[in-house]
Each structure stands twice: as C-alpha cells, then as structure tokens.
C-alpha atoms as a PDB file:
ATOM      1  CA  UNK A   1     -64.611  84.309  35.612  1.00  0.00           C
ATOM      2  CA  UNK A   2     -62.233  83.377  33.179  1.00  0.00           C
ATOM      3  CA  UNK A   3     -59.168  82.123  35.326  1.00  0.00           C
ATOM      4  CA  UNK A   4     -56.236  80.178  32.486  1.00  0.00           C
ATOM      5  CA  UNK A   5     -56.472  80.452  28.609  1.00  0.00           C
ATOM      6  CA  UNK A   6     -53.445  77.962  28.387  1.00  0.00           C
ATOM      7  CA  UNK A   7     -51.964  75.929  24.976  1.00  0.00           C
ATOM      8  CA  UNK A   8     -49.718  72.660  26.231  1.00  0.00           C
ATOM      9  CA  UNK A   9     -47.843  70.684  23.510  1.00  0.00           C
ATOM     10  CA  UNK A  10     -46.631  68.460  26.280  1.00  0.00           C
ATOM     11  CA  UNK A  11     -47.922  64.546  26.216  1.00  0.00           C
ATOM     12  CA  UNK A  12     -46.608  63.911  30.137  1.00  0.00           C
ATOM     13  CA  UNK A  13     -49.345  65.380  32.500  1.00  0.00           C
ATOM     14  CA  UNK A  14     -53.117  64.553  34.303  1.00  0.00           C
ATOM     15  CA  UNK A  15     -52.297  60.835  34.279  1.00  0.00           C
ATOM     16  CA  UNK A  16     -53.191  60.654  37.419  1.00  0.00           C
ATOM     17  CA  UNK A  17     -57.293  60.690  38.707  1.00  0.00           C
ATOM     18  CA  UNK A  18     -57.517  64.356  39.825  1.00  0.00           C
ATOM     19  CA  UNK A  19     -60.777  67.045  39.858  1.00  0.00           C
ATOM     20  CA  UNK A  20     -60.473  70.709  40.015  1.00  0.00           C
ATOM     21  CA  UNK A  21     -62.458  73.194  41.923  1.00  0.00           C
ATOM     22  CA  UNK A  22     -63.145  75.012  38.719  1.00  0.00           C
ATOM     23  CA  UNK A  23     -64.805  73.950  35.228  1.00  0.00           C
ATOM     24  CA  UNK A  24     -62.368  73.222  32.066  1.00  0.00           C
ATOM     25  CA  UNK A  25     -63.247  73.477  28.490  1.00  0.00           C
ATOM     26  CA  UNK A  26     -60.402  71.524  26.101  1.00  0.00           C
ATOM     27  CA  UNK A  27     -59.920  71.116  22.816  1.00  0.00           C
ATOM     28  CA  UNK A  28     -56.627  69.389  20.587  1.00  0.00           C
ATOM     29  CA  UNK A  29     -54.347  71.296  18.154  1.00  0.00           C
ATOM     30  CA  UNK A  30     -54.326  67.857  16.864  1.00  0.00           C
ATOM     31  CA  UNK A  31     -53.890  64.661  16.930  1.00  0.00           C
ATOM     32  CA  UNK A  32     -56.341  62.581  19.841  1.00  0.00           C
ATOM     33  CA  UNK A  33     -56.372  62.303  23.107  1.00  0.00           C
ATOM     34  CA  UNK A  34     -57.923  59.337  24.975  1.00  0.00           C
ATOM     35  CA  UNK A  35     -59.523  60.888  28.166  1.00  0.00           C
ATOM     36  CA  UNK A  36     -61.448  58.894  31.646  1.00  0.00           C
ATOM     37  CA  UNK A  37     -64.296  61.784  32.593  1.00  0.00           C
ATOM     38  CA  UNK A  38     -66.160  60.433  35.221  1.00  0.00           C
ATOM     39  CA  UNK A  39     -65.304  57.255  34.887  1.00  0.00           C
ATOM     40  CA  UNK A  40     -66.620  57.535  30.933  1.00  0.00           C
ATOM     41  CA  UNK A  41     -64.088  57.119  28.098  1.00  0.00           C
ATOM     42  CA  UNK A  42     -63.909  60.111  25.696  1.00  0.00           C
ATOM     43  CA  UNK A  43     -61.742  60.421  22.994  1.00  0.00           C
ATOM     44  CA  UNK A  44     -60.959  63.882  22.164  1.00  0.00           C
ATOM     45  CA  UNK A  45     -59.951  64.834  18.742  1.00  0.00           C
ATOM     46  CA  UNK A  46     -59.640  68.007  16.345  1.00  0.00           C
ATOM     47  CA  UNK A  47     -63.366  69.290  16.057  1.00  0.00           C
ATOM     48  CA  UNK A  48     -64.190  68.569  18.956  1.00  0.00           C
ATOM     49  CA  UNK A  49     -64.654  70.661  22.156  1.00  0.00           C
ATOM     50  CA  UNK A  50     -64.718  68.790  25.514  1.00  0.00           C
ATOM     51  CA  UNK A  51     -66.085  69.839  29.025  1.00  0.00           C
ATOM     52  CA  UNK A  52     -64.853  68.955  32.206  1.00  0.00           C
ATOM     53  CA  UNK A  53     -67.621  70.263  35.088  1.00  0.00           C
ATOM     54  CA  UNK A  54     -65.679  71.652  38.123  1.00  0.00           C
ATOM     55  CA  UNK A  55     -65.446  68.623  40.730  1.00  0.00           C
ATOM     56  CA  UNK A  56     -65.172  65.893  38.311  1.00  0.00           C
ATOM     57  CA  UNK A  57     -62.293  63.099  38.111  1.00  0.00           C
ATOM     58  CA  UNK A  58     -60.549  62.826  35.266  1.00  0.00           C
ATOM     59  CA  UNK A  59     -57.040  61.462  33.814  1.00  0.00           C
ATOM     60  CA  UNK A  60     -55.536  61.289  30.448  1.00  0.00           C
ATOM     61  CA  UNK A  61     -55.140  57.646  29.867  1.00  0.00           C
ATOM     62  CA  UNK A  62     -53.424  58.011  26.354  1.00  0.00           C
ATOM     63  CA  UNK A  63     -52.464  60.428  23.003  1.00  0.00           C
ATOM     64  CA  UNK A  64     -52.000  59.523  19.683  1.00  0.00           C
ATOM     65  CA  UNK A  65     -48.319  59.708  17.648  1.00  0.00           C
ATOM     66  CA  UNK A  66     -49.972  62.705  15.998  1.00  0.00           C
ATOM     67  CA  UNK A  67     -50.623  64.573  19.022  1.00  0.00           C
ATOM     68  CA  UNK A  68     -49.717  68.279  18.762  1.00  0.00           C
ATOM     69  CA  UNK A  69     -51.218  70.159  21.735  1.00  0.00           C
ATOM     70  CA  UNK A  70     -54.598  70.732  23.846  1.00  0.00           C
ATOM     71  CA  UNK A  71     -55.936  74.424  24.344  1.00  0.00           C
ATOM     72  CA  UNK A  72     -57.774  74.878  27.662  1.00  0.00           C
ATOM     73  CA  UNK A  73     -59.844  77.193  28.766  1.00  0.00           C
ATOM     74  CA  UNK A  74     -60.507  77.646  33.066  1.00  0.00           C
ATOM     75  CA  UNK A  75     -63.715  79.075  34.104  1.00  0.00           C
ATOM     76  CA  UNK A  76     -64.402  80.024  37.730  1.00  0.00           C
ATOM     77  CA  UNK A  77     -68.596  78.972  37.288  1.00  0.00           C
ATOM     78  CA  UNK A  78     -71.044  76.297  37.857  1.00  0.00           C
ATOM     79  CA  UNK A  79     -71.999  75.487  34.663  1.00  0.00           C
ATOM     80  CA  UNK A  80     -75.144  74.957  33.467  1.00  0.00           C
ATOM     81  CA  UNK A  81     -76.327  72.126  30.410  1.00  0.00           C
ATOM     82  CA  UNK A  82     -79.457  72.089  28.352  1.00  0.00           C
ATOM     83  CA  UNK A  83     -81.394  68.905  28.368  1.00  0.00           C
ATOM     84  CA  UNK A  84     -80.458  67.886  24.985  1.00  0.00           C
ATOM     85  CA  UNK A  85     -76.416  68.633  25.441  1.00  0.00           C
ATOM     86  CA  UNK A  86     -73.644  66.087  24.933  1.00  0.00           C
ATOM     87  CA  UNK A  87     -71.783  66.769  27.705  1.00  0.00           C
ATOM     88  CA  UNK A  88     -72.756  64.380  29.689  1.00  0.00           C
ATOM     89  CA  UNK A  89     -70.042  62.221  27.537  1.00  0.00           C
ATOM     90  CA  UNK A  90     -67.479  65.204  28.052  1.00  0.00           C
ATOM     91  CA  UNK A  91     -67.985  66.609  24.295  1.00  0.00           C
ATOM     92  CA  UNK A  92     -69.966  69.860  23.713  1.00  0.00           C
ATOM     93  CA  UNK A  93     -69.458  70.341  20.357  1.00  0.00           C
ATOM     94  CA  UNK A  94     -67.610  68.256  17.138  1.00  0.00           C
ATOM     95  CA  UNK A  95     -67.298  70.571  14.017  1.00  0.00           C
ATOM     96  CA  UNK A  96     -64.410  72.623  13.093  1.00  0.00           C
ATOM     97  CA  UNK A  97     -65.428  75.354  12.500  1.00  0.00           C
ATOM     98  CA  UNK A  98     -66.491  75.850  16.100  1.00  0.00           C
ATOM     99  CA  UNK A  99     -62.995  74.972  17.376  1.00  0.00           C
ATOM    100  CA  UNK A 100     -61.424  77.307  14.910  1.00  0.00           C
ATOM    101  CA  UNK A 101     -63.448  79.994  16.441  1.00  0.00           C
ATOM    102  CA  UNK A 102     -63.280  78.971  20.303  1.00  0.00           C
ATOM    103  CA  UNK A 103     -59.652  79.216  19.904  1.00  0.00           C
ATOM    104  CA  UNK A 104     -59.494  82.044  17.700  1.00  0.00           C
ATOM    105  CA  UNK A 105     -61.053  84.221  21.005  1.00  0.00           C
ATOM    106  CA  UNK A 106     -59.072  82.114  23.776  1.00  0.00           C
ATOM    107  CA  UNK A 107     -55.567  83.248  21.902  1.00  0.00           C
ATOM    108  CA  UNK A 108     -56.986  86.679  21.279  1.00  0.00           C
ATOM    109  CA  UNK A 109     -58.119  86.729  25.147  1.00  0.00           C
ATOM    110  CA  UNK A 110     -54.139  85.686  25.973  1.00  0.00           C
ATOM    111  CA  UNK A 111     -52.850  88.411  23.971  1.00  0.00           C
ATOM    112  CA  UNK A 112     -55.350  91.276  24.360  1.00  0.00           C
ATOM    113  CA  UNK A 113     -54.663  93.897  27.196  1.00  0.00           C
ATOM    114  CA  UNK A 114     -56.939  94.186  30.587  1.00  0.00           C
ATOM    115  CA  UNK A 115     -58.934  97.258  28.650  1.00  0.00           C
ATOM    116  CA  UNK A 116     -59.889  94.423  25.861  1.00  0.00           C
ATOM    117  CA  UNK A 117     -60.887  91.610  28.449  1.00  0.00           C
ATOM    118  CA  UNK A 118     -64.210  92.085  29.321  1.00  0.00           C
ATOM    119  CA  UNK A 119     -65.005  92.129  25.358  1.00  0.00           C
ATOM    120  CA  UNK A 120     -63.156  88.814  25.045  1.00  0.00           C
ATOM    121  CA  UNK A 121     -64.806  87.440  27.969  1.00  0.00           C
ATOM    122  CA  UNK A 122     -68.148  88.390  26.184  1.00  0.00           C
ATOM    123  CA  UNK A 123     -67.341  86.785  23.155  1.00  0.00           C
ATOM    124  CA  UNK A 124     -66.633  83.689  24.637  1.00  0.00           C
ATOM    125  CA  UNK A 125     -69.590  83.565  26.783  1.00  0.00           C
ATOM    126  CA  UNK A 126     -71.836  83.869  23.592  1.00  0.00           C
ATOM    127  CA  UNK A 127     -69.723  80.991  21.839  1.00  0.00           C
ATOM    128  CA  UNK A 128     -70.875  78.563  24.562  1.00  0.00           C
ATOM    129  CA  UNK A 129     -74.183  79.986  24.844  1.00  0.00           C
ATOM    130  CA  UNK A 130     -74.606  78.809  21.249  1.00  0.00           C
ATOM    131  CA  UNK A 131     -73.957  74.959  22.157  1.00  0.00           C
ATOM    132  CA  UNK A 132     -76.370  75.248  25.029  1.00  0.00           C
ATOM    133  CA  UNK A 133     -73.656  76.019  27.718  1.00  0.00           C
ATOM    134  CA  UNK A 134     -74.774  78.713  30.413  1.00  0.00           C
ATOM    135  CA  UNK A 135     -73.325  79.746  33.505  1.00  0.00           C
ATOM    136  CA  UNK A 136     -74.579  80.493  37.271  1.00  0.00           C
ATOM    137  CA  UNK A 137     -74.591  84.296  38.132  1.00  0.00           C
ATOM    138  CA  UNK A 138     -71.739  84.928  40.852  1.00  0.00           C
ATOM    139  CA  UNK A 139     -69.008  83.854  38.780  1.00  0.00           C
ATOM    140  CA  UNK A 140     -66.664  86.831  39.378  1.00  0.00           C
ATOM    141  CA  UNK A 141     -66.867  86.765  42.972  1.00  0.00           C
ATOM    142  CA  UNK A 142     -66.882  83.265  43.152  1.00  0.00           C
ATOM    143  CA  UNK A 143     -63.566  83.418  40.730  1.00  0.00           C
ATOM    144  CA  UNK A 144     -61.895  86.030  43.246  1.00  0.00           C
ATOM    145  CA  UNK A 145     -62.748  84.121  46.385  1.00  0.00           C
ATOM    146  CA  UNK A 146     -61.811  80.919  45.269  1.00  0.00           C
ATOM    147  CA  UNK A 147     -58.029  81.568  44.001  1.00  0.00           C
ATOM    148  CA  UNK A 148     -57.137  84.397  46.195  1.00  0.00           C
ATOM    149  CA  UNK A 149     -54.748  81.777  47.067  1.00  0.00           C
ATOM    150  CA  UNK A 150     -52.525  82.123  44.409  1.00  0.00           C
ATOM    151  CA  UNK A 151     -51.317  85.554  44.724  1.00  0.00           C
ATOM    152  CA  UNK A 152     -50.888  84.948  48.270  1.00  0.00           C
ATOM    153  CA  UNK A 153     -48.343  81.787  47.980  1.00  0.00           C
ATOM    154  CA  UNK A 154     -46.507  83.176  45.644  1.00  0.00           C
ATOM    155  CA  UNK A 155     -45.935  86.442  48.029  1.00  0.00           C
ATOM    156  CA  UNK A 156     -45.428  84.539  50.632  1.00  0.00           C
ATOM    157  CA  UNK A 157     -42.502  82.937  48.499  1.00  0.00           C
ATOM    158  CA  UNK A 158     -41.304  86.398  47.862  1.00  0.00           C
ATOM    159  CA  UNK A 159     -40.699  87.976  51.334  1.00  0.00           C
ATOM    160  CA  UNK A 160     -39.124  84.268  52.125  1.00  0.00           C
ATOM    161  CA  UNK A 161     -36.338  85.312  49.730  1.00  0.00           C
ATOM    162  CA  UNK A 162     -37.051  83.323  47.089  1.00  0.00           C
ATOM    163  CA  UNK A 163     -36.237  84.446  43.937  1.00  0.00           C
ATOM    164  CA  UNK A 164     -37.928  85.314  40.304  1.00  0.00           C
ATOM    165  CA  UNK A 165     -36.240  81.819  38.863  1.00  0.00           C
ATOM    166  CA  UNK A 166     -37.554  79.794  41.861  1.00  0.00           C
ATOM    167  CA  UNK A 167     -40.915  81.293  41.842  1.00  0.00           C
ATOM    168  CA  UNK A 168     -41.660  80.918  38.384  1.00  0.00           C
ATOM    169  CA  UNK A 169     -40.476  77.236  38.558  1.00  0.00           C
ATOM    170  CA  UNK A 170     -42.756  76.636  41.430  1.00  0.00           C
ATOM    171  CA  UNK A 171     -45.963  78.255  39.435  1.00  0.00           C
ATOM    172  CA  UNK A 172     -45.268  75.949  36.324  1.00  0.00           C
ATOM    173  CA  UNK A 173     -44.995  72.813  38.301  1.00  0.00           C
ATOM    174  CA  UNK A 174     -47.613  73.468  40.824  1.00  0.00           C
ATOM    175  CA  UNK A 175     -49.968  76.155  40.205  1.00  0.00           C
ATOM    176  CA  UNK A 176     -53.080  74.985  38.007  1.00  0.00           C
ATOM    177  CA  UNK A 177     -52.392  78.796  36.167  1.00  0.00           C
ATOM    178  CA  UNK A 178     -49.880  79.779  33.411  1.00  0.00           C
ATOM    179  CA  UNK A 179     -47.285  82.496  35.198  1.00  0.00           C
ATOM    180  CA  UNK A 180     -49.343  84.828  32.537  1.00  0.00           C
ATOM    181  CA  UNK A 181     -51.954  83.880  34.234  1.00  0.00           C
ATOM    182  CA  UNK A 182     -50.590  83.639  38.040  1.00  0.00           C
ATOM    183  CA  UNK A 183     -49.150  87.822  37.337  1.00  0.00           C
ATOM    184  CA  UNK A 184     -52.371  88.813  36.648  1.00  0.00           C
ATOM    185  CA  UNK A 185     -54.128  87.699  39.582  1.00  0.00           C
ATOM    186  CA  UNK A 186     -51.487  88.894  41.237  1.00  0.00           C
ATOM    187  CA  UNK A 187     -51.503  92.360  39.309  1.00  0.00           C
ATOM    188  CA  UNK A 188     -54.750  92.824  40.501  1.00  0.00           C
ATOM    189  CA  UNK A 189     -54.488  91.646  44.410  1.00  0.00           C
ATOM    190  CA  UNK A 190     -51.285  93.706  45.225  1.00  0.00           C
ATOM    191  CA  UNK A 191     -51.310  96.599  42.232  1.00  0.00           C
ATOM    192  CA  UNK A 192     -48.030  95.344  41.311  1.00  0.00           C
ATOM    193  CA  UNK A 193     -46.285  91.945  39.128  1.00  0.00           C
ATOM    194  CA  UNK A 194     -44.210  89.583  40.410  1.00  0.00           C
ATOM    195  CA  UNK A 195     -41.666  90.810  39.061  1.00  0.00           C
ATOM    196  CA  UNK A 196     -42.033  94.346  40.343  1.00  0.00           C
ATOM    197  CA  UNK A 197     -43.066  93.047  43.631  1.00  0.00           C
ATOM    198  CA  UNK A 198     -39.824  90.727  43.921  1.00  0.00           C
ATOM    199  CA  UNK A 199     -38.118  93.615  42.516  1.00  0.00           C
ATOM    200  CA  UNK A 200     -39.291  95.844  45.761  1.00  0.00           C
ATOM    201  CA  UNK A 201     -38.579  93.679  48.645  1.00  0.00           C
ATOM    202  CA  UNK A 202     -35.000  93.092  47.475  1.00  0.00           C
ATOM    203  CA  UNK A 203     -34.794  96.873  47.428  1.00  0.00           C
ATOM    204  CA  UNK A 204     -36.356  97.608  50.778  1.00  0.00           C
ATOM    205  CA  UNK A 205     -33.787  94.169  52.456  1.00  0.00           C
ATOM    206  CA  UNK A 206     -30.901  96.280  50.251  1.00  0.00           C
ATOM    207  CA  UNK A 207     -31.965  99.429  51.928  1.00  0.00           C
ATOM    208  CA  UNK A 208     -32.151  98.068  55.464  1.00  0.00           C
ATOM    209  CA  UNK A 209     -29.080  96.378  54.728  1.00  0.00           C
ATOM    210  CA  UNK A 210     -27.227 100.193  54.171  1.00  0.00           C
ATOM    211  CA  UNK A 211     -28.751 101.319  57.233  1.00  0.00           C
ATOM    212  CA  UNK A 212     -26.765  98.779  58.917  1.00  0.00           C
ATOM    213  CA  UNK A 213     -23.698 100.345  57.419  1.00  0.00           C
ATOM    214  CA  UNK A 214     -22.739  97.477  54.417  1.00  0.00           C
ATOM    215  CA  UNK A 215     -21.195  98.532  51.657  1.00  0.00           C
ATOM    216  CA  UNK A 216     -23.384  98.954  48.278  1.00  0.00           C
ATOM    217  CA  UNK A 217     -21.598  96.025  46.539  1.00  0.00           C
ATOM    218  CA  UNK A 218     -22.403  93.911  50.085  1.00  0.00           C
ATOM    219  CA  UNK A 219     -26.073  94.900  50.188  1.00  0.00           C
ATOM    220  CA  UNK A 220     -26.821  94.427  46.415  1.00  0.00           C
ATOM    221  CA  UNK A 221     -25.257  90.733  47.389  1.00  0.00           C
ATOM    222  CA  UNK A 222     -26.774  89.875  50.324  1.00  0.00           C
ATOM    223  CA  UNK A 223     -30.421  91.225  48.417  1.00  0.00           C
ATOM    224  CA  UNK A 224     -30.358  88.983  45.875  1.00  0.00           C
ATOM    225  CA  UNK A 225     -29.468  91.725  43.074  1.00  0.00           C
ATOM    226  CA  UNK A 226     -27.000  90.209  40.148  1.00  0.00           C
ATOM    227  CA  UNK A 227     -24.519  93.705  40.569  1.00  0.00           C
ATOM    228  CA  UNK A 228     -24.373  96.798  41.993  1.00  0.00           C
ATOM    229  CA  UNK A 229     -25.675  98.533  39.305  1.00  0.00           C
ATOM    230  CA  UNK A 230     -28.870  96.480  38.994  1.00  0.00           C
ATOM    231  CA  UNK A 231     -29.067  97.410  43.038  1.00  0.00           C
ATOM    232  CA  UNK A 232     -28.733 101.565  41.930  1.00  0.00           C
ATOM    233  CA  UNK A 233     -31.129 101.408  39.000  1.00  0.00           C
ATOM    234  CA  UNK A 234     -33.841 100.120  41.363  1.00  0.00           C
ATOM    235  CA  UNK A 235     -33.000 101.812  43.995  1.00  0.00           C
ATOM    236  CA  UNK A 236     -33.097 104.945  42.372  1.00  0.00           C
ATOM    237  CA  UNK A 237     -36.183 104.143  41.200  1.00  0.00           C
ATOM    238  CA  UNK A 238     -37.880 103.520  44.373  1.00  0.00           C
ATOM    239  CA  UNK A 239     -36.043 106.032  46.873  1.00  0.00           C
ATOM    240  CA  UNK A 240     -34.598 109.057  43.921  1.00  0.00           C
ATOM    241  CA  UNK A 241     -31.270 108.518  45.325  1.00  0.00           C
ATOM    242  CA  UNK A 242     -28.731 106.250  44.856  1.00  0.00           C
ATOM    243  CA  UNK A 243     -27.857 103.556  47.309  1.00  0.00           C
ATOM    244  CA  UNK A 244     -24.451 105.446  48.007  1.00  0.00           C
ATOM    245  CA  UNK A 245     -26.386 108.933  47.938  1.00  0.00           C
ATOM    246  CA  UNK A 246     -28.578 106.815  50.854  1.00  0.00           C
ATOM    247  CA  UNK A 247     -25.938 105.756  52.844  1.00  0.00           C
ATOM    248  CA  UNK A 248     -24.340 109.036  52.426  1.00  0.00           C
ATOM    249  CA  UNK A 249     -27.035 110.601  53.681  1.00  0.00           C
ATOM    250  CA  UNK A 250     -27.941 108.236  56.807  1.00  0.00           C
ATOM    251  CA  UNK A 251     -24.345 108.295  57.844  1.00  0.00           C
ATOM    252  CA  UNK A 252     -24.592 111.987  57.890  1.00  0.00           C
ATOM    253  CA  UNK A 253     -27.852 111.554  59.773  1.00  0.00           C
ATOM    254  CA  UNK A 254     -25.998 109.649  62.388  1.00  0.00           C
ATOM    255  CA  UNK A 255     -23.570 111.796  62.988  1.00  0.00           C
ATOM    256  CA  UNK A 256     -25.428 114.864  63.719  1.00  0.00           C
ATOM    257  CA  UNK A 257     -27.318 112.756  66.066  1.00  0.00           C
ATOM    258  CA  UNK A 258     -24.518 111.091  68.069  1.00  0.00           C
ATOM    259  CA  UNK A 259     -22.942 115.205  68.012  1.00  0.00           C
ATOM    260  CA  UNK A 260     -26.092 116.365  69.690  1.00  0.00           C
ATOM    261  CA  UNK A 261     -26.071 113.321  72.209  1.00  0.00           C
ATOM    262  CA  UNK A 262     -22.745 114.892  73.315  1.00  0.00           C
END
C-alpha cells in the first residue's frame, strides 16, 4: 500500500502539469511551496499536510527563498474524504504538531526493516484516519498490480548489460520511486536486490564466457566486473569454485570427452 516515503531538498522538479496513478500526501521541511492542484492554488507551508488524490494534475508553480525540502508519502489506494474535510483545497491538516508526527512515522517507516513495516504502515493509517482520511479495501493488491512494472524495467535493464551506475541513474531520473524504494519492490518480485541480481548475471555471462575458453582476466572484462578478483569473489560465491578452478575443470571435461570420441 505504501509505495515511496521520499524527503527532496531539491527546488527543480513537477513544474510541469502531470497526475500520477497513485495518491500523494506532502508536507515542507520548510519554507512554502506554491502548488496548482486541480487547477486550485494551494500554498503549502510548515504545518501543513497536503493531499494529492491519485489522477489529479498538478505542478509546482513556485518555492519560497526559505525552502528546505518536501516529505512525500505514495500510497497505492483510492482514498476516501469525510464530508467536512479540507482536501478538496489540497490541505488535510495545518498544525504542527501533526506534521511532526506524520513525519516522525514516514522516516521511521524508511529506516525500519521489512519485520517492522506492517507496524509502521499501521501507524500511519491511524494518523490519517484521525483527519478523516480512509482508504478503499484492495490496496495491497491494487499496489502490487499496479507497479509490477518497476521491477520488471529495471531487469530488463540488467540482462541488457547495463550496469549498477546506469541503472541507478535511470531510477532517479525516471522512476516515480526512491532506488530504496525501487530494491524493495524488486526484493520482493525476484527474491533478490539489484545489486545482487546485477551481481548474478555478470557471473553467469563470466561463466559462459570460460566455457568458451577466455582467460579469467578476459571474462571478468568482457562481464562487466572492475578486476579479476571482484570476478573470483563472486564467482566463488555462486559456483564454490573459482573461475580458474571452473575452467580447470571444464577443460578437463573436454578432454575426456574428445579422448572417448576417439
């Protein structure tokens, strides 16, 4: 349900009219910002807690000298208003003490473990309860089904041969996710990070590389590793032998074969 829990200090970024497919809850570190929701001015300042609904334009038309930062928080839900709610001008809530706390449990969401999530996630929920915000049922499925595309693109990237520098540029520039964010979708679609998985396809090209008879320092090349021994520590940890024990071992194998084609 929860999908980003993101802090930006950066004032370049949503100028442009855009809508997302899932709902956004913002507030500033400080400083204003000077927002067009649905074709409604809103000026967003410390206190105050703004709502964008999923499917709803928006753009940042301006922030103040004094700006500092925005914390957002992406929820995979139709959400639901009471009668009497605000948002209809894109604020929810304007007191301090309610930001403190909404971004008291988005930072401890960020940092907690998987195991602590669900609490978090809990926590939160009850937060916006309080100020009259509620949520259809279906959110976790919907959350899954929506942004399975993530994980995919970036494995795609991976088995293209892109690499952990590239990949990690594309996500900040074009994936509506933090990379925090982006490995654990991934994390739970493939069992694995990006990292690891990136770290296993350049070991299985390295390995089908030796098969072809390169040399170890040619195959950790050619596989994107930095050195040989980068190649040999993953290797090792993958097969439990070294890439020259490997290629030891299929040479061997190939020579006991081409004796018995004799």
């Amino acid at each position: 349900m929860i999908l980003d829990v993101r802090f930006s200090a950066e004032r370049i970024g949503c100028e442009r009219a855009h809508s997302h497919d899932y709902s956004v809850l913002a507030t500033v570190e400080g400083g204003t910002i000077e927002m067009s929701i649905a074709d409604q001015r809103v000026t967003l300042e410390k206190g105050m807690l703004c709502l964008i609904p999923s499917g709803v334009t928006h753009r940042v038309l301006s922030t103040s000298d004094d700006f500092s930062g925005v914390h957002t928080l992406s929820l995979a839900c139709t959400i639901m208003l009471s009668s009497g709610s605000r948002a209809t001008t894109g604020i929810l809530a304007s007191d301090r003490g309610w930001q403190h706390q909404f971004v008291k449990a988005m930072r401890d969401f960020d940092d907690a473990d998987e195991r602590k999530h669900t609490m978090l996630v809990r926590s939160i929920l009850l937060f916006l309860k309080k100020r009259d915000v509620y949520f259809s049922s279906g959110c976790e499925a919907k959350s899954w089904a929506s942004f399975h595309w993530v994980p995919t693109k970036i494995k795609e990237m991976i088995e293209s041969g892109a690499d952990m520098g590239s990949c990690f540029q594309y996500i900040e520039e074009h994936m509506p996710f933090s990379k925090e964010h982006c490995n654990r979708l991934f994390k739970r679609c493939y069992g694995t990070t990006i990292q690891g998985y990136g770290l296993d396809v350049r070991t299985e090209k390295a390995r089908q590389l030796l098969k072809r008879g390169l040399l170890v320092a040619e195959s950790a090349s050619e596989a994107g590793f930095y050195d040989q021994s980068q190649l040999t520590k993953a290797f090792k940890s993958i097969f439990q032998l070294t890439p020259a024990e490997y290629r030891k071992q299929r040479c061997k194998n190939l020579d006991q074969s081409n004796t018995r084609n004799l």
